[in-house]
Protein backbone atom coordinates (compact mmCIF):
# COMPACT_ATOMS: atom_id res chain seq x y z
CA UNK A 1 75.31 91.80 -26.07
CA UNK A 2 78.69 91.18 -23.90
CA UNK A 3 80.43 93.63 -22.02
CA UNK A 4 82.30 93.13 -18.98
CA UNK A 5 79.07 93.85 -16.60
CA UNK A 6 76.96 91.07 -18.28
CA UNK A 7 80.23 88.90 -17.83
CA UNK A 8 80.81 89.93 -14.56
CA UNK A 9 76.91 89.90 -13.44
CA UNK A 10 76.01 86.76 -15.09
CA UNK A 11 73.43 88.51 -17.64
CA UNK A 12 72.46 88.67 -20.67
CA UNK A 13 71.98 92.76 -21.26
CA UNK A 14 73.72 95.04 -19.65
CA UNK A 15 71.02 96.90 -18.22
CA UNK A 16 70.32 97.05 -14.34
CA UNK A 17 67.72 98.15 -12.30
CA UNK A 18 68.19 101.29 -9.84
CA UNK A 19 67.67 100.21 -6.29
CA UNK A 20 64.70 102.63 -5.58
CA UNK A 21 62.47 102.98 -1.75
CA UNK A 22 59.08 101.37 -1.92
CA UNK A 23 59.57 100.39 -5.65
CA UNK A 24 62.50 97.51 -5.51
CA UNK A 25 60.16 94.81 -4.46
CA UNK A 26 60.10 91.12 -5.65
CA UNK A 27 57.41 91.64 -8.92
CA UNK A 28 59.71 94.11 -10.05
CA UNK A 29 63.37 92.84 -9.29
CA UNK A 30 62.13 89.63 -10.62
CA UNK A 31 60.79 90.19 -13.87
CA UNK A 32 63.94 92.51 -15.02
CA UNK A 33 66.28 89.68 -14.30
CA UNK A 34 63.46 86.83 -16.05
CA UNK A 35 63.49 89.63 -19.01
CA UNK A 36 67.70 89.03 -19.04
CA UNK A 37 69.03 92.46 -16.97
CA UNK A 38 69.67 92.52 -13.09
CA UNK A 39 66.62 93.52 -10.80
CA UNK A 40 67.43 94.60 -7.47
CA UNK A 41 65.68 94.89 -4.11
CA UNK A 42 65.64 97.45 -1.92
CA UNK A 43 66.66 96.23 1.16
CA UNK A 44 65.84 99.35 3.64
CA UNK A 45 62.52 99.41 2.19
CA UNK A 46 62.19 96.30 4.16
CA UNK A 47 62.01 97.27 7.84
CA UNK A 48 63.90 94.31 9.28
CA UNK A 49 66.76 91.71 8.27
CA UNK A 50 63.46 89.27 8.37
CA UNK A 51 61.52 90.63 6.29
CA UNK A 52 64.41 91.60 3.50
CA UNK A 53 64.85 87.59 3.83
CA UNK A 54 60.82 86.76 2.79
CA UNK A 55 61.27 89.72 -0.39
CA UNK A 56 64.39 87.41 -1.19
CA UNK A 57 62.42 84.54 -1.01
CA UNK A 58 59.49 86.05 -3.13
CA UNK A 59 62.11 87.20 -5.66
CA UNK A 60 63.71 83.70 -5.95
CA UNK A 61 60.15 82.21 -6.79
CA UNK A 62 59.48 84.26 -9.19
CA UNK A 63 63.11 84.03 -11.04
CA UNK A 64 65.87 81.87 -10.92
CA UNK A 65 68.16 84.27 -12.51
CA UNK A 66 70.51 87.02 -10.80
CA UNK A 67 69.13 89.23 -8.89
CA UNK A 68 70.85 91.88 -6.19
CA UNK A 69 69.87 93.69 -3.01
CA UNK A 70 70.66 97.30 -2.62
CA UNK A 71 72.39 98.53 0.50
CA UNK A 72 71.96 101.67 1.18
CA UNK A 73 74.77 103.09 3.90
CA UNK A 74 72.92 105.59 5.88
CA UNK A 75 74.59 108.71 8.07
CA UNK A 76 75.86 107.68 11.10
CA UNK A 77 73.57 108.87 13.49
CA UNK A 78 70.65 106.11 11.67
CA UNK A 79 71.90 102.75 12.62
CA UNK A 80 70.27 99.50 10.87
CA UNK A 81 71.83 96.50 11.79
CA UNK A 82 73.64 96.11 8.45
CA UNK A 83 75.50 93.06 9.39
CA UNK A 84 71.82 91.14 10.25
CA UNK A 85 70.76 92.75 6.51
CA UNK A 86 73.86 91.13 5.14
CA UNK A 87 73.55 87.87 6.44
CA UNK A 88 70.04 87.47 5.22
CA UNK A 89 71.58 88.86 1.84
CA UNK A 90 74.11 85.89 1.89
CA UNK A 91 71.40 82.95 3.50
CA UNK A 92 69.05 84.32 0.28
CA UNK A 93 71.35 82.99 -2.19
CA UNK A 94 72.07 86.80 -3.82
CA UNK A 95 75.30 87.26 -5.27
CA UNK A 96 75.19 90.87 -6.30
CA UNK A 97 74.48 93.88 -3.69
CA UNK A 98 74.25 97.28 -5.20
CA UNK A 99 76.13 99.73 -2.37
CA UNK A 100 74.86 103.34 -1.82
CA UNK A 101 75.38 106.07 0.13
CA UNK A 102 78.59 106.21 2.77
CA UNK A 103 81.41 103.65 1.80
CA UNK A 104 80.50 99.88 2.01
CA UNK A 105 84.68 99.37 3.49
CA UNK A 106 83.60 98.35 6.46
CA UNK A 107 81.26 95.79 5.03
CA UNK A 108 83.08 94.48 2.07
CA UNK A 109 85.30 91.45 4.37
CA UNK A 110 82.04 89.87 4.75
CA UNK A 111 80.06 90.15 1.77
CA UNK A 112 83.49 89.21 -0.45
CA UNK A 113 84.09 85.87 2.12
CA UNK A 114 80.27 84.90 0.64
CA UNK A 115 81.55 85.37 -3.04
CA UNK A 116 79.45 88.43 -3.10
CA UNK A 117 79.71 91.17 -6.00
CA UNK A 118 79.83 94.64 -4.84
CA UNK A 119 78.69 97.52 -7.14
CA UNK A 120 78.94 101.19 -5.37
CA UNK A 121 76.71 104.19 -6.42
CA UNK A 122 79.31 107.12 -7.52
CA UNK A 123 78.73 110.88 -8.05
CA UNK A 124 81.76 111.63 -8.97
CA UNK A 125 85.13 110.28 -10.74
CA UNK A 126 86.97 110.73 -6.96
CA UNK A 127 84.86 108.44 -5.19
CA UNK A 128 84.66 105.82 -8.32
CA UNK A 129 88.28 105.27 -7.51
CA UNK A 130 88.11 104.92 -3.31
CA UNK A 131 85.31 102.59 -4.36
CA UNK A 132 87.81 100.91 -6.61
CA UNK A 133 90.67 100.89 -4.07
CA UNK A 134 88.78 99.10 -1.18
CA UNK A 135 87.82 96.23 -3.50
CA UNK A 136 84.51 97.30 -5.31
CA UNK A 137 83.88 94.90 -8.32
CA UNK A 138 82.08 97.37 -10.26
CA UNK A 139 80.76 100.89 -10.01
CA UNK A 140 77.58 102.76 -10.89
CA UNK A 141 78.47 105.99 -12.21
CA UNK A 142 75.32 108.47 -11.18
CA UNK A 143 75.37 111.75 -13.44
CA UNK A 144 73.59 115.13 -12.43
CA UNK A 145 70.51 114.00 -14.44
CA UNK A 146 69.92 111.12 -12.23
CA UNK A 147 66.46 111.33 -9.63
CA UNK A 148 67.84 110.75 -6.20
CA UNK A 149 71.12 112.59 -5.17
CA UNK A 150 73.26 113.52 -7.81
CA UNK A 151 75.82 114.67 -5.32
CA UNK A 152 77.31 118.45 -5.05
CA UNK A 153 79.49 118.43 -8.12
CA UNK A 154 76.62 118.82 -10.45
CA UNK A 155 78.49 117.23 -13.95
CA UNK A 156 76.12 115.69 -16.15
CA UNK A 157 77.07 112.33 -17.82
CA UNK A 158 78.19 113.38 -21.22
CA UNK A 159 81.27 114.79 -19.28
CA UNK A 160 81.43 112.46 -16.40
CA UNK A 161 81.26 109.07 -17.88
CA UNK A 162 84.54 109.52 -20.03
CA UNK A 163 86.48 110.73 -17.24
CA UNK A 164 85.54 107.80 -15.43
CA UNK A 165 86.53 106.09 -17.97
CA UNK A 166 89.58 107.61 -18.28
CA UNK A 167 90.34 106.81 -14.40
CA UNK A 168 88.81 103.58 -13.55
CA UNK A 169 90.36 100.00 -14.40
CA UNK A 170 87.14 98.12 -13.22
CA UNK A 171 84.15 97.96 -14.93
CA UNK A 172 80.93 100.38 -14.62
CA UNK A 173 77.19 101.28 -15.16
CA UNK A 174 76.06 104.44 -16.29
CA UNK A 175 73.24 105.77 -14.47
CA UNK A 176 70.72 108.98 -14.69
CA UNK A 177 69.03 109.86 -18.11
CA UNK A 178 68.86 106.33 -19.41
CA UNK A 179 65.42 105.19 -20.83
CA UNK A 180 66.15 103.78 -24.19
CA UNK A 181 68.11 102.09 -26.91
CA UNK A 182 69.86 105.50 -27.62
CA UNK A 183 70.78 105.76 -23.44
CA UNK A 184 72.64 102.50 -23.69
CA UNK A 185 74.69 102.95 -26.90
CA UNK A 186 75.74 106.71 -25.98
CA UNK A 187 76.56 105.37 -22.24
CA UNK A 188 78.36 102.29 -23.92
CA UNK A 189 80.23 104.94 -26.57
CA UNK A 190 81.25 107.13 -24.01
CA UNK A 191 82.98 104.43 -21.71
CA UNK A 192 80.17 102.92 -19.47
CA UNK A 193 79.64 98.50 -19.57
CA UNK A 194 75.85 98.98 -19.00
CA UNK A 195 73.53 101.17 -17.95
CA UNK A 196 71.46 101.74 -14.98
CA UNK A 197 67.34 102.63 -14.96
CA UNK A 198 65.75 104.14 -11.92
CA UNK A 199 62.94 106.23 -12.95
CA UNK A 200 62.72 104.12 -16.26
CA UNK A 201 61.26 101.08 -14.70
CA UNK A 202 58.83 102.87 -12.46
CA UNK A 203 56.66 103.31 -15.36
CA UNK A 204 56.27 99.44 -16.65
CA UNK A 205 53.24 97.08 -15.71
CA UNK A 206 54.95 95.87 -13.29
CA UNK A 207 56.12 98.07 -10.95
CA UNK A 208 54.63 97.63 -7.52
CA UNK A 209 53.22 101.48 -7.33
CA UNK A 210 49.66 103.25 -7.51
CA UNK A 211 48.99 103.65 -11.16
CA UNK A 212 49.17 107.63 -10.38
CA UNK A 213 52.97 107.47 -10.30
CA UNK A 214 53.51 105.53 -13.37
CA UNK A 215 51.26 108.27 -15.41
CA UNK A 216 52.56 111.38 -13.69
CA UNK A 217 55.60 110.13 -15.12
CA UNK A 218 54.12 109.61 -18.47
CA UNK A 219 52.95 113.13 -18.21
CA UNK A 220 56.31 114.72 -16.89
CA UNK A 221 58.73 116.27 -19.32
CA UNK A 222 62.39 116.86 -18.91
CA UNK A 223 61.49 120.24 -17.43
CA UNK A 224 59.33 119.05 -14.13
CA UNK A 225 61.78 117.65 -12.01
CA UNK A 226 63.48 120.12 -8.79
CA UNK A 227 66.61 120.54 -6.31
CA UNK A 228 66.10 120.21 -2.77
CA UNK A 229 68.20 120.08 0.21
CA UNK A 230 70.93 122.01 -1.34
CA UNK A 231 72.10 124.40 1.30
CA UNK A 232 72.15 121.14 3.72
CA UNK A 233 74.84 119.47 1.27
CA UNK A 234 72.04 116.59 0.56
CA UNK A 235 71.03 117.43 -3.01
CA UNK A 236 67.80 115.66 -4.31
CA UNK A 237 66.15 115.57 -7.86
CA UNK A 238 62.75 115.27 -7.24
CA UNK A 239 59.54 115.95 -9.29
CA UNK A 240 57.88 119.19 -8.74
CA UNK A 241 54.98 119.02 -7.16
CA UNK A 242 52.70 121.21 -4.15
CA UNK A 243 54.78 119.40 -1.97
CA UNK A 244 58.15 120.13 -2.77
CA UNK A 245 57.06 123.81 -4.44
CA UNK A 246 56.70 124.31 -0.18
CA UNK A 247 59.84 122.66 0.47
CA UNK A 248 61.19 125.00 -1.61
CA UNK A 249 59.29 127.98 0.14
CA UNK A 250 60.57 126.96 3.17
CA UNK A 251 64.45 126.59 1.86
CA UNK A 252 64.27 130.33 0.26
CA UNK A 253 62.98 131.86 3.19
CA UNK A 254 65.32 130.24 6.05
CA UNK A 255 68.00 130.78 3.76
CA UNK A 256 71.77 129.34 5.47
CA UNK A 257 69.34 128.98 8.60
CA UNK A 258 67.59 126.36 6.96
CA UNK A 259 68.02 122.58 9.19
CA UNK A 260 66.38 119.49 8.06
CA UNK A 261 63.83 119.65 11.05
CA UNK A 262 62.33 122.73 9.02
CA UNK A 263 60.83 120.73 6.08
CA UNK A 264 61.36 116.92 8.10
CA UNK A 265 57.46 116.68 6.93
CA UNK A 266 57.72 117.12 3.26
CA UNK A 267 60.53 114.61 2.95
CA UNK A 268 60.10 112.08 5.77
CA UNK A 269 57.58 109.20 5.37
CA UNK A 270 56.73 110.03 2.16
CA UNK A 271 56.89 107.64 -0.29
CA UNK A 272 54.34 104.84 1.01
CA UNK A 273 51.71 107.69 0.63
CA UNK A 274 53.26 108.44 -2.97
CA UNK A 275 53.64 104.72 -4.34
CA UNK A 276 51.26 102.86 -2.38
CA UNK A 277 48.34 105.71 -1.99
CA UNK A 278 49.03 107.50 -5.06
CA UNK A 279 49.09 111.02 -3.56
CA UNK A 280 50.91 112.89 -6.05
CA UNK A 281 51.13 115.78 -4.23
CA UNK A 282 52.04 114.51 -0.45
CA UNK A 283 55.84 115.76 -0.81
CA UNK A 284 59.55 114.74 -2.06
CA UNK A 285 60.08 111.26 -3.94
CA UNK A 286 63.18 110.88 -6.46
CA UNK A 287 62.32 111.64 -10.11
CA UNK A 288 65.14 111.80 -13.08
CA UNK A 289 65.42 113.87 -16.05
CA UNK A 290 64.31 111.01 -17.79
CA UNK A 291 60.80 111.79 -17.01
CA UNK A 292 60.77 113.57 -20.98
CA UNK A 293 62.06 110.59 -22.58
CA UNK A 294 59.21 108.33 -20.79
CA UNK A 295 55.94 107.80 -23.18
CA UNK A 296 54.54 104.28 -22.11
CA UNK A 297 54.33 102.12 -19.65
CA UNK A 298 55.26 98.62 -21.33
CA UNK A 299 55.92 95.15 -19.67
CA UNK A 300 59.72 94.87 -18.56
CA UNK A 301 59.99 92.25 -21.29
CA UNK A 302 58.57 94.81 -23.44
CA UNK A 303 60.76 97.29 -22.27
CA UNK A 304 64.15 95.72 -22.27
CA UNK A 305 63.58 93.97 -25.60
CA UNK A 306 62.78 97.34 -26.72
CA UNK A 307 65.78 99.08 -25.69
CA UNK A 308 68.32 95.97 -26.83
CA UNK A 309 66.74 96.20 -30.35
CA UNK A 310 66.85 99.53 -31.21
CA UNK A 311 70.57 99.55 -29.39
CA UNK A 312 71.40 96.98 -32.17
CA UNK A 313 69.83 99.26 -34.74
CA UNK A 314 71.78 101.85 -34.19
CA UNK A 315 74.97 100.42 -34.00
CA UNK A 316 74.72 97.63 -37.00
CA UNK A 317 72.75 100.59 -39.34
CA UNK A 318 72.90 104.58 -38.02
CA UNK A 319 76.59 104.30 -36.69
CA UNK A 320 78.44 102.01 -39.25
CA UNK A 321 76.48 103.53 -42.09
CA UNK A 322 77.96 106.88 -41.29
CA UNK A 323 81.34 105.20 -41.58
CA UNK A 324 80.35 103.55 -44.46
């Protein structure tokens, strides 16, 4: 399938993986981009530039197909030393870096001078076009589904991802609520060049996480994920557990009083004791919608030949049989 991601991207489906803490390691990254989509690394998940180099390296044995590095631009009072993380991007060969968070303008000189392709995470159609204006090559459009933080506007992607469409002049990804053949056509029908999987790829063989995750995922439905950090303007989708269900104690009771140093323990530090230990119930880690539409946990291969298959079926049989 071409669309104006794979061209731009260098793949051959148009399906990317979410850069996600603790989970966007080398096994991963590297067999979604050997399968034919774009894997990405996490590069804050990797305490220093040095070690974000040796994941590179690790990725770049395993594949030696596109992959990308996530950048995640933090609030200003946390400084990493993003230009050290960018040069190690650059020295590693990557191509592609999947910006998050605050805007990458300060950044982008320097990653375009190394022929770098920039792809910023958007909540909403008003910050898809500053990302376009300072020079991104491609956005990722993030509806209200999406695990992580959907942003304040709350505008789920059967509304958003037209009017992005209807706005933008460069290319972009849909992301939050895709998991299947059916995701990627509806994303591609409603204006999107690809989609983007997050919470998808957590559940395939090889995923870099305690079993646990992958089959409380399995077990989730649509229904089990939560909002936290609302009242601080920092809206997360997480999935419900004893964790969060005290997180969300805590946010009732303060009320507007609430800071993040009253429930800093529920959402800092968490996710090593989530994806490496396999405590479900420890606190807070990012969990879509998606969680309904996931039954299995397949091989990426699996997986992604899964999705670009039925995709194919729908469109070549369902959809031109109806005009038929």
């Amino acid at each position: 399938m071409k669309t104006r991601i794979t061209e731009l991207l260098g793949i051959e489906h148009p399906i990317v993986q979410g850069g996600m803490h603790f989970v966007g390691l080398a096994p991963l990254a590297a067999a979604v981009s050997e399968a034919g989509g774009l894997g990405i690394i996490t590069g804050l998940t990797q305490k220093t530039p040095e070690l974000l180099a040796r994941e590179i390296a690790r990725a770049r044995a395993l594949t030696d197909k596109p992959i990308g590095v996530n950048l995640t631009f933090l609030p200003t009072f946390a400084d990493p030393p993003y230009p050290e993380y960018i040069q190690a991007i650059i020295e590693g060969g990557v191509r592609i870096v999947e910006t998050a968070g605050r805007s990458p303008e300060k950044y982008l000189p320097a990653m375009k001078a190394a022929g770098i392709k920039v792809v910023h995470k958007c909540t909403s159609v008003r910050h898809a076009l500053k990302a376009e204006r300072i020079g991104c090559d491609a956005v990722s459009v993030d509806g209200f589904e999406c695990g992580g933080h959907p942003g304040e506007d709350d505008v789920p992607n059967f509304i958003l991802l037209p009017r992005a469409a209807e706005e933008l002049t460069i290319p972009f990804i849909a992301s939050g609520g895709m998991a299947d053949g059916r995701s990627l056509v509806a994303a591609l029908a409603l204006g999107a060049e690809g989609v983007n999987m997050g919470t998808r790829f957590i559940a395939t063989k090889e995923a870099p996480v305690h079993e646990n995750v992958k089959q409380a995922l399995v077990a989730a439905s649509e229904l089990d994920t939560r909002l936290i950090m609302r009242s601080l303007k920092n809206t997360e989708r997480v999935i419900n557990n004893s964790g969060v269900a005290r997180i969300l104690e805590i946010e009732k009771a303060k009320g507007a009083d609430l800071t993040i140093g009253d429930i800093y323990d529920q959402v800092a530090g968490i996710y090593p004791k989530v994806m490496i230990d396999g405590d479900m119930e420890a606190g807070a880690w990012s969990c879509g919608m998606v969680a309904g539409l996931i039954h299995d946990v397949p091989t990426v291969k699996e997986l992604i030949d899964r999705i670009m298959a039925e995709a194919k079926a729908l469109i070549a049989k369902r959809l031109a049989g109806m005009i038929a």
